[in-house]
Protein backbone atom coordinates (compact mmCIF):
# COMPACT_ATOMS: atom_id res chain seq x y z
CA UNK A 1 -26.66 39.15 1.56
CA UNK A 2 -27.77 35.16 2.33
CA UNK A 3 -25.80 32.78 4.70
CA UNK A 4 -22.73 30.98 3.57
CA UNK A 5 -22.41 27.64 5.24
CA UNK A 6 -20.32 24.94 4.94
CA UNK A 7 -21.80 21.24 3.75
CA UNK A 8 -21.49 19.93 7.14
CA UNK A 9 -23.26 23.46 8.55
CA UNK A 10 -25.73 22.79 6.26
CA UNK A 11 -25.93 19.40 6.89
CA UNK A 12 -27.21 19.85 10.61
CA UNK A 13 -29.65 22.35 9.75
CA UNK A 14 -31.02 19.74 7.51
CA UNK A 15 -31.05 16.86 10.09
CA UNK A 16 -32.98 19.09 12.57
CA UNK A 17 -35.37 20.19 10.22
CA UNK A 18 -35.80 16.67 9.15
CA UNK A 19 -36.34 15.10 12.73
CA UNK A 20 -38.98 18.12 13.23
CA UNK A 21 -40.96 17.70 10.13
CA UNK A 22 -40.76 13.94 11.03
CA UNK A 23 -41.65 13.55 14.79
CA UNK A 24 -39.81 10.22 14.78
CA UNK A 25 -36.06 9.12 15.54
CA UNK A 26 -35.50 6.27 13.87
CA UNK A 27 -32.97 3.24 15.08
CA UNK A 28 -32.42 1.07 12.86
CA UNK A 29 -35.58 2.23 10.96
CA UNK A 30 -38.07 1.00 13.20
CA UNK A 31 -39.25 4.31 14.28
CA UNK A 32 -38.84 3.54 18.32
CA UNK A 33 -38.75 7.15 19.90
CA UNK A 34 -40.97 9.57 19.16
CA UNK A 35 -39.55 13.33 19.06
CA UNK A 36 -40.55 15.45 21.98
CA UNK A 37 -37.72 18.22 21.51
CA UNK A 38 -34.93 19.17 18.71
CA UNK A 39 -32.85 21.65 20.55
CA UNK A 40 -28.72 23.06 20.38
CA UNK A 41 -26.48 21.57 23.04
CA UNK A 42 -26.82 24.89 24.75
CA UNK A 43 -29.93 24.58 25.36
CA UNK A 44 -30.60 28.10 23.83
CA UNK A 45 -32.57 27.30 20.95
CA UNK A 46 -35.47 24.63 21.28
CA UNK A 47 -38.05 23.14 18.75
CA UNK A 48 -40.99 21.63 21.18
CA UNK A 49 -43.41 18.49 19.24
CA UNK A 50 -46.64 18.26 20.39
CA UNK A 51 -47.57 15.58 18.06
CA UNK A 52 -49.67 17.92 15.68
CA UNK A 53 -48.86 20.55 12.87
CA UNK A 54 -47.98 23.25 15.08
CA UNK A 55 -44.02 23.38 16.74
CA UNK A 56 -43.52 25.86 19.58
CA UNK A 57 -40.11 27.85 19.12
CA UNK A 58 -38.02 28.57 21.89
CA UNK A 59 -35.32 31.40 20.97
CA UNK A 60 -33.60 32.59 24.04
CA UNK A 61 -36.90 34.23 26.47
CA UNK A 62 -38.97 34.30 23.29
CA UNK A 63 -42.03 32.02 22.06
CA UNK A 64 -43.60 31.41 18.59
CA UNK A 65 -45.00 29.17 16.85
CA UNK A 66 -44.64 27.46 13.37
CA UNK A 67 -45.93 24.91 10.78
CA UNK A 68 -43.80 21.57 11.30
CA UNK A 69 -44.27 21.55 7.30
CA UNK A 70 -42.39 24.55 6.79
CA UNK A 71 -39.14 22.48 8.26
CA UNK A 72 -40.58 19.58 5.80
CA UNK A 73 -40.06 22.20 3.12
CA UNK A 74 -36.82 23.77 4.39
CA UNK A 75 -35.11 20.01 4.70
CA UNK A 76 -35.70 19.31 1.35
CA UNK A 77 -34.12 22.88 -0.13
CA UNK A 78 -31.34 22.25 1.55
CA UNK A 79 -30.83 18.92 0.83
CA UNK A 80 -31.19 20.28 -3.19
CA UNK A 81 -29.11 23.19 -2.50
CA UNK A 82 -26.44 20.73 -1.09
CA UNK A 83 -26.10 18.57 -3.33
CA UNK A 84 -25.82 21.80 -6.29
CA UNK A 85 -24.12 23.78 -4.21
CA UNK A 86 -21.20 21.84 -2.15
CA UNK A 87 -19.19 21.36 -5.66
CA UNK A 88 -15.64 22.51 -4.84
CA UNK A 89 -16.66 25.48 -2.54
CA UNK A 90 -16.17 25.64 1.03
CA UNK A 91 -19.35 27.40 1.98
CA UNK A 92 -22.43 28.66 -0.30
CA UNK A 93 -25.79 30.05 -0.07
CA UNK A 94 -29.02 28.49 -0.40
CA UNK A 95 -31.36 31.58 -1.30
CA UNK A 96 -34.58 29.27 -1.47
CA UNK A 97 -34.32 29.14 2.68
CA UNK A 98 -32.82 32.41 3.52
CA UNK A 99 -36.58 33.34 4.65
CA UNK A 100 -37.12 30.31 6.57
CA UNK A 101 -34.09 30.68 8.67
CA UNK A 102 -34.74 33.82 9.48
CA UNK A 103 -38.30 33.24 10.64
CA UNK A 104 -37.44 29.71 12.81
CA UNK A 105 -33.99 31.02 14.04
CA UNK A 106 -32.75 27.57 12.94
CA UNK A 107 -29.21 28.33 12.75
CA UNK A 108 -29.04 28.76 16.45
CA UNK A 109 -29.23 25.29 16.83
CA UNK A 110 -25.65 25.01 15.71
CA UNK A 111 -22.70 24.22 18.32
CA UNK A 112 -20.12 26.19 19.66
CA UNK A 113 -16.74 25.55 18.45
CA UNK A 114 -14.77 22.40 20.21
CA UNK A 115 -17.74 20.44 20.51
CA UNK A 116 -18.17 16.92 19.02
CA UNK A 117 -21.92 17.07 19.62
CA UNK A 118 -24.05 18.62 17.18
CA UNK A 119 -27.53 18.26 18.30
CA UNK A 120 -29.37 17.32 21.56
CA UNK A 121 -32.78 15.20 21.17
CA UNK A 122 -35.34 14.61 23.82
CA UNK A 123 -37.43 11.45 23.04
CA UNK A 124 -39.64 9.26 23.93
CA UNK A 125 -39.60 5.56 23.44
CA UNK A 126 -42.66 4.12 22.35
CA UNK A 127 -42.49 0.56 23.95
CA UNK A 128 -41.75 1.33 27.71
CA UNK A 129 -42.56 5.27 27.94
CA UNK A 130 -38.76 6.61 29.18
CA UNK A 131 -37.99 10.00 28.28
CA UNK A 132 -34.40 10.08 27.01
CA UNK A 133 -32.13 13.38 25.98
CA UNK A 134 -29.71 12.44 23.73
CA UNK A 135 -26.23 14.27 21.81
CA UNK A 136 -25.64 13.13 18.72
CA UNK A 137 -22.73 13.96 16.50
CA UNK A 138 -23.23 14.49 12.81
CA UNK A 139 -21.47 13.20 9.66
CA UNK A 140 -22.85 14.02 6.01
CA UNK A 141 -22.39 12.29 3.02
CA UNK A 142 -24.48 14.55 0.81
CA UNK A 143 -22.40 15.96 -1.76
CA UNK A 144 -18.76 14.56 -0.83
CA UNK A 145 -17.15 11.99 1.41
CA UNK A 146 -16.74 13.23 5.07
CA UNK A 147 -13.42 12.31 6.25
CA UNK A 148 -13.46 10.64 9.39
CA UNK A 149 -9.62 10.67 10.53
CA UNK A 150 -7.95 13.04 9.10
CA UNK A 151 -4.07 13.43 8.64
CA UNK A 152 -1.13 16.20 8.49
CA UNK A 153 2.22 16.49 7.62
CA UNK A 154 3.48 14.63 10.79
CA UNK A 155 1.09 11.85 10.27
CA UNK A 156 3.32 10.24 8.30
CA UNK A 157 4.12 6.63 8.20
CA UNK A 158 8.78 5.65 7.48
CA UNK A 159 8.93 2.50 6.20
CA UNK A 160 12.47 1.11 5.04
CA UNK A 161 12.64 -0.47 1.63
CA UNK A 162 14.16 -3.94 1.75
CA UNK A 163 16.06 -5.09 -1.23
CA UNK A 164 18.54 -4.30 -4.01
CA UNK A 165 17.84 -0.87 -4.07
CA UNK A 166 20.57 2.16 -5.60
CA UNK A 167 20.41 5.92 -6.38
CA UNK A 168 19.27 4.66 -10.09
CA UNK A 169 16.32 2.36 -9.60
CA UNK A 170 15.60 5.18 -6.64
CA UNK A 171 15.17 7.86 -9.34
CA UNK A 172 13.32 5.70 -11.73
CA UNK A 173 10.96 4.72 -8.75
CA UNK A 174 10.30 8.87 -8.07
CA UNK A 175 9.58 9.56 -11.95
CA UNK A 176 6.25 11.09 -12.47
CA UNK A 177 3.40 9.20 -11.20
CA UNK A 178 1.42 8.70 -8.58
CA UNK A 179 1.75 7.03 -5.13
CA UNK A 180 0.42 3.54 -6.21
CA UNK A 181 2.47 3.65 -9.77
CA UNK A 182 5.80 3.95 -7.01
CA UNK A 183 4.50 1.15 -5.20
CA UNK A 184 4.13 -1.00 -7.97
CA UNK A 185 7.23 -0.33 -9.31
CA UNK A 186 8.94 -1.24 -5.93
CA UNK A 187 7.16 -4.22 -6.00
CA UNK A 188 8.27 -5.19 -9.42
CA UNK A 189 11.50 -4.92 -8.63
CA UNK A 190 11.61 -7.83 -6.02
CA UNK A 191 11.24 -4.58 -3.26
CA UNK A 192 9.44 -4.80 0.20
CA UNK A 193 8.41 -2.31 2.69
CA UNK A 194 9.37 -2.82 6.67
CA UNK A 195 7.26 -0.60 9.08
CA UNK A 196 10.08 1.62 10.61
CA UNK A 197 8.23 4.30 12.57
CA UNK A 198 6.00 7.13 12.27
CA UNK A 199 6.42 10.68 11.65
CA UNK A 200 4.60 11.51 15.45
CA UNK A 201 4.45 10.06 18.15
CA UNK A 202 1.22 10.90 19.15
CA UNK A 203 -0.64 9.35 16.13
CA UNK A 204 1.41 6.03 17.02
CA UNK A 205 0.68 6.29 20.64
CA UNK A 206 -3.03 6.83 19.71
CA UNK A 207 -3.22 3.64 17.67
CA UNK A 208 -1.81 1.97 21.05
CA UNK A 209 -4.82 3.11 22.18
CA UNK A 210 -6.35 0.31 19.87
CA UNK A 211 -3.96 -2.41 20.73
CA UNK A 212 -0.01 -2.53 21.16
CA UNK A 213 0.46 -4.17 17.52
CA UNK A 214 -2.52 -2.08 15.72
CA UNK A 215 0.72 0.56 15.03
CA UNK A 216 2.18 -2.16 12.91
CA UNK A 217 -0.81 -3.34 11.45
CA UNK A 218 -2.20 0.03 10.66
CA UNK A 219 0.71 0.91 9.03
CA UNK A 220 0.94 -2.30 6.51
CA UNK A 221 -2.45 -1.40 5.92
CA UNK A 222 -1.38 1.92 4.85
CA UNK A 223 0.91 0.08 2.41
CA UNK A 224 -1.77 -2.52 1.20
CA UNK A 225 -4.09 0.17 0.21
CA UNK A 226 -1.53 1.50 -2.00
CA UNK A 227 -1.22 -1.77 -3.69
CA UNK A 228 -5.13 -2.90 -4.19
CA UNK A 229 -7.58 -1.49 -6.50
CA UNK A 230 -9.87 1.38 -4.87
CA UNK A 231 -9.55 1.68 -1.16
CA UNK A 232 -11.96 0.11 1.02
CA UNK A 233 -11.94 -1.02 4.45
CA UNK A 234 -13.20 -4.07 3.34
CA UNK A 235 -10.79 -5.02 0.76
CA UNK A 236 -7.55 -4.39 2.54
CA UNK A 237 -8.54 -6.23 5.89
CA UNK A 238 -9.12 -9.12 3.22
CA UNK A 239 -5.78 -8.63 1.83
CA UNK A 240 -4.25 -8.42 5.41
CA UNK A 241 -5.78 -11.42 6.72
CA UNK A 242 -4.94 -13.56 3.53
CA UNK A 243 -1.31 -14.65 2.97
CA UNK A 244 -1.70 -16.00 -0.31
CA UNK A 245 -2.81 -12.57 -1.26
CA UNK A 246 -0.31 -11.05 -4.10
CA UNK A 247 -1.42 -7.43 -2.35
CA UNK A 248 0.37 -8.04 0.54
CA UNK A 249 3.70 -8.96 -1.36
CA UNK A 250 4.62 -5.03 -0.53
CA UNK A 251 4.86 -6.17 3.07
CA UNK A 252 8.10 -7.28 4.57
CA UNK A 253 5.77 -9.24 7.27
CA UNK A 254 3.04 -10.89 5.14
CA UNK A 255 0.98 -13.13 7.51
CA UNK A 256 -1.88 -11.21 9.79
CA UNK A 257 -3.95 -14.34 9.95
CA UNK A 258 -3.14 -14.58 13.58
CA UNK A 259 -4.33 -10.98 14.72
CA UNK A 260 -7.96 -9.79 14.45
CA UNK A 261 -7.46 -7.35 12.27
CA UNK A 262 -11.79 -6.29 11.56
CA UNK A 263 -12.49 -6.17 15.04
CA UNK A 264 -9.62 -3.65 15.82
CA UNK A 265 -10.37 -1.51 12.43
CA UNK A 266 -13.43 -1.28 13.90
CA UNK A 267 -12.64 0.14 17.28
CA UNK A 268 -10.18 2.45 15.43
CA UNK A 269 -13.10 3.85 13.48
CA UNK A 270 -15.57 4.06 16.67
CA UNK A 271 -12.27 6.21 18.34
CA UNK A 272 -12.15 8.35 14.92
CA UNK A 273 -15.58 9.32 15.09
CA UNK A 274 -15.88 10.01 18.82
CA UNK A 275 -12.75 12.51 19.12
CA UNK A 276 -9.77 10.98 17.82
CA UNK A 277 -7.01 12.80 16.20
CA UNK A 278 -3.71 12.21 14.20
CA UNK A 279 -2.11 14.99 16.27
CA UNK A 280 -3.82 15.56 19.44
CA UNK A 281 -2.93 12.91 22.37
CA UNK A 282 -5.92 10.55 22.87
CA UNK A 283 -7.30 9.29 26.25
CA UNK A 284 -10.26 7.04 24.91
CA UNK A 285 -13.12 9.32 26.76
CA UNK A 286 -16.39 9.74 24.32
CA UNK A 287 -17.66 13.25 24.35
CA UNK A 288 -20.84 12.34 22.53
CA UNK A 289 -24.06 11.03 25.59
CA UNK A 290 -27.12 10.08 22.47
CA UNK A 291 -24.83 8.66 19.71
CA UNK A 292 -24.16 9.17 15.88
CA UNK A 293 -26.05 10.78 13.17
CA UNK A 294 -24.94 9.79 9.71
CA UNK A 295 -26.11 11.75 6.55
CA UNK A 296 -26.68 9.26 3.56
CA UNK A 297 -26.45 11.06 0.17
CA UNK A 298 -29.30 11.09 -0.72
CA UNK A 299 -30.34 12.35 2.59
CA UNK A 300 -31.23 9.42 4.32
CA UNK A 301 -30.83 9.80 7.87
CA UNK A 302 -28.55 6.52 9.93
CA UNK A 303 -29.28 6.65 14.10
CA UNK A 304 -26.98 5.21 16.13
CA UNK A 305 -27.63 5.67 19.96
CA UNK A 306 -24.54 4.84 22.37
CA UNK A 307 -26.42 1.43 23.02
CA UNK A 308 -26.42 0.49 19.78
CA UNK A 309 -22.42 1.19 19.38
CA UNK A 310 -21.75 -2.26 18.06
CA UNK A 311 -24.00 -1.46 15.17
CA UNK A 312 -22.67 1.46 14.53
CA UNK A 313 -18.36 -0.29 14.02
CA UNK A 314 -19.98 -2.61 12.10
CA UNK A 315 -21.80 0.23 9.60
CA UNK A 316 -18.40 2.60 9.91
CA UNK A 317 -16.87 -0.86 8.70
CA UNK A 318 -18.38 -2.02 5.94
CA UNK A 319 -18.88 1.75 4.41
CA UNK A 320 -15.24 3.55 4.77
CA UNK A 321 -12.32 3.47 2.68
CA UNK A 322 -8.57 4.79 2.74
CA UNK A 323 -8.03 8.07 0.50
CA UNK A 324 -4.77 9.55 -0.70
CA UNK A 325 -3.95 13.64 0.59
CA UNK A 326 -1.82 15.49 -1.28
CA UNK A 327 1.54 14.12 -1.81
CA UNK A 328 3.01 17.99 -2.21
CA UNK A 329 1.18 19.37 0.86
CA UNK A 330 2.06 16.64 3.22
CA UNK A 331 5.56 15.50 1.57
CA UNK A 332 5.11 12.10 1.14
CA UNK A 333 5.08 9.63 -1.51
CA UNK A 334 8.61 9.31 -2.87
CA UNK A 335 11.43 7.14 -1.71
CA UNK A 336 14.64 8.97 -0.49
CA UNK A 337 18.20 8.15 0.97
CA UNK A 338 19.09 8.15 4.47
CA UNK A 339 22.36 6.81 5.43
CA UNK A 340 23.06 3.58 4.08
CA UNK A 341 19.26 2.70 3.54
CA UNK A 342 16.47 4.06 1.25
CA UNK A 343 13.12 4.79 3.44
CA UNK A 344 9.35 5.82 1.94
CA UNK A 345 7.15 7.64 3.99
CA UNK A 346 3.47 6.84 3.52
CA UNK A 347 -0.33 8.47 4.72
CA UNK A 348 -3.94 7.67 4.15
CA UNK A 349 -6.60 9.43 5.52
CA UNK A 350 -10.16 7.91 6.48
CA UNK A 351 -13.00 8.85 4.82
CA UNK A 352 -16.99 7.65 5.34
CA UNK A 353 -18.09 6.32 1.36
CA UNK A 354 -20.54 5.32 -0.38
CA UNK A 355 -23.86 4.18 2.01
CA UNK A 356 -26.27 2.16 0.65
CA UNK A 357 -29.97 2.38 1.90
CA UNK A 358 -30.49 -1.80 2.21
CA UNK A 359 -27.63 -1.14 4.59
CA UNK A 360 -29.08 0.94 7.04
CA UNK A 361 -28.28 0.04 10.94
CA UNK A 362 -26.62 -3.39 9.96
CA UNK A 363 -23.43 -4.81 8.20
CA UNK A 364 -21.86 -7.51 8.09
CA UNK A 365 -18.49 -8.76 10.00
C-alpha cells in the first residue's frame, strides 16, 4: 500500500528535498545562506549538509547516510506526481517515491497538528558568517490555489439593499444565476448595498485588528469583487480607491480615496498567513520565528525571512485574489426580507494565484 498525502503534505516533502538537493536558501534569489541543516520543528528528524554529495540522516538515535541527489530526484517526482495527481482528490499516492521515503524517513519531517510552522532551517549567511535557525511556514501553488483566509458559514457579510426594492424585483433578483449575475441585476435596477454587519463577531473584531474602519472597507470590497471582472487584489483596491469607478456604483459609500486601502490589504494578508482566522479570536502574535515559504507552480521556491516581511505584503499583494465558496454550503448569495427592509449577505474567501517567476521577492505598491 503507498502513502496518501495531501498537496500541501506533499508539498513540504518537496520543499525539503529541494533545499537538500540544493544546499542554498535563497532570498530574493540571491542565494545568501547556505544550508547547514533541513530538520522538523521537533527536532526529531534532521538532514545535516556538509557541502558535498553525501547528507548525514538523523532519525530519532539513528545515523545514515545518503546521496543529496537522491532528494534531487525525489523533488522532482513529486513535483510531477503533484501536479498529475492533486486533480480533485484530497490525498494520492506517488508510487515513483514510495522507496525513497522509506529509505530517508522524509516524512518525519512533517509537523504536528496546530502548528503554523512547517519546517525549521539552520543556515549560514555567506556575507558575515551568522548561523541562523529559522521556521518557515509553507504555502503551495502547485496544482491549485492555496487559500489563504478561509471562510464558514458565520463569516458572512449583511448588507441592506438601498432602494425601490419589493417581493417582485426580490424574486426576479434570486432567479437562477450566480452571485455576480444578482449583483448586477441590483445594480441595474438603481440598487445599492450599505454594510450592515457581519454574521460573527469575531471575524469583524479580527479585521479591527487591521484598523477600526478596515470592517467597512473589507466588506465593500467584498461587494466590489462581485461587481468587477475576475477577482484580484489588485483590481478591486483600484476600484475602491477610484470614485469615478462604475464598480463601485454597488456601494452605498463610494469614495475610499481618503483611506489607504493597499497598505491595510496588505497587513490583512501578512495576519492571514501568520495565524489568522474567520472564526477563531485573533491577538496579532506570529507563530512563525524564519518566515514564509511559498510554492510557485511550477515549483519554484519564494523565501521570505521575518526581516524581509515588507517584501513578503507586497508579493501576497500583488499575487492574491477574492474567490467565491459555495453559495449552498455557506447560505449566502440571495437577497431576502427582514422586517421592513430587504438585506444580502455576502463572503469571499482569499486565495494565493497565479505567481509569476519575474516576480519573485518583489512587487510593486
Amino acid at each position: 500500500m503507498y502513502r496518501s498525502l495531501n498537496k500541501g503534505e506533499w508539498s513540504e516533502i518537496y520543499v525539503a528535498c529541494s533545499l537538500v538537493f540544493s544546499g542554498d536558501l535563497n532570498i530574493k534569489n540571491d542565494g545568501s545562506y547556505s544550508i547547514e541543516s533541513i530538520s522538523s520543528v521537533n527536532g526529531s528528524y534532521s538532514v545535516l549538509l556538509n557541502g558535498k554529495d553525501d547528507v548525514t540522516i538523523k532519525l530519532n538515535l539513528s545515523d545514515f547516510t545518503m546521496k543529496r541527489s537522491e532528494f534531487g530526484q525525489a523533488a522532482q517526482a513529486i513535483l510531477n506526481g503533484i501536479k498529475s495527481g492533486a486533480g480533485g482528490r484530497r490525498s494520492f499516492p506517488i508510487p515513483k517515491v514510495e522507496k525513497f521515503l522509506k529509505t530517508s524517513g522524509i516524512l518525519d519531517i512533517r509537523p504536528g497538528s496546530g502548528s503554523r510552522s512547517d519546517i525549521s532551517v539552520s543556515a549560514r549567511n555567506k556575507y558575515n558568517g551568522s548561523s541562523e535557525e529559522m521556521t518557515f511556514s509553507i504555502k503551495s501553488l502547485i496544482g491549485g490555489r492555496p487559500t489563504l483566509l478561509n471562510v464558514s458559514e458565520k463569516s458572512g457579510i449583511i448588507f441592506k439593499i438601498v432602494g425601490d426594492m419589493d417581493e417582485a424585483l426580490a424574486k426576479s433578483v434570486n432567479s437562477p444565476g450566480g452571485v455576480k449575475d444578482r449583483i448586477s441585476s441590483l445594480r441595474k435596477n438603481g440598487l445599492r448595498l450599505e454594510y450592515s454587519e457581519y454574521r460573527n463577531k469575531t471575524f469583524r473584531d479580527n479585521l479591527y485588528m487591521v484598523d477600526s474602519r478596515f470592517p467597512m472597507i473589507f466588506a465593500y470590497s467584498v461587494a466590489v469583487y462581485y461587481s468587477v471582472r475576475g477577482g484580484s487584489l489588485d483590481s478591486i483596491i483600484n476600484a475602491l480607491g477610484d470614485p469615478q469607478n462604475r464598480d463601485t456604483e454597488v456601494c452605498s459609500v463610494r469614495d475610499f480615496s481618503n483611506f489607504p486601502v493597499r497598505y491595510k490589504f496588505r497587513e490583512l494578508l501578512m495576519h492571514a498567513a501568520s495565524g489568522m482566522t474567520t472564526t477563531t479570536v485573533w491577538k496579532g502574535e506570529y507563530d512563525v520565528s524564519g518566515g514564509y515559504i511559498i510554492v510557485g507552480g511550477s515549483g519554484e521556491i519564494y523565501c521570505f525571512p521575518q526581516n524581509r516581511l515588507q517584501e513578503m505584503k507586497d508579493f501576497l499583494l500583488k499575487n492574491s485574489c477574492m474567490d467565491t465558496p459555495s453559495t449552498e454550503r455557506h447560505k449566502f448569495g440571495y437577497v431576502y426580507k427582514s422586517g421592513n427592509d430587504y438585506f444580502i449577505t455576502l463572503m469571499a474567501q482569499i486565495r494565493i494565484c497565479i505567481v509569476k517567476s519575474q516576480d519573485r521577492g518583489t512587487s510593486r505598491t
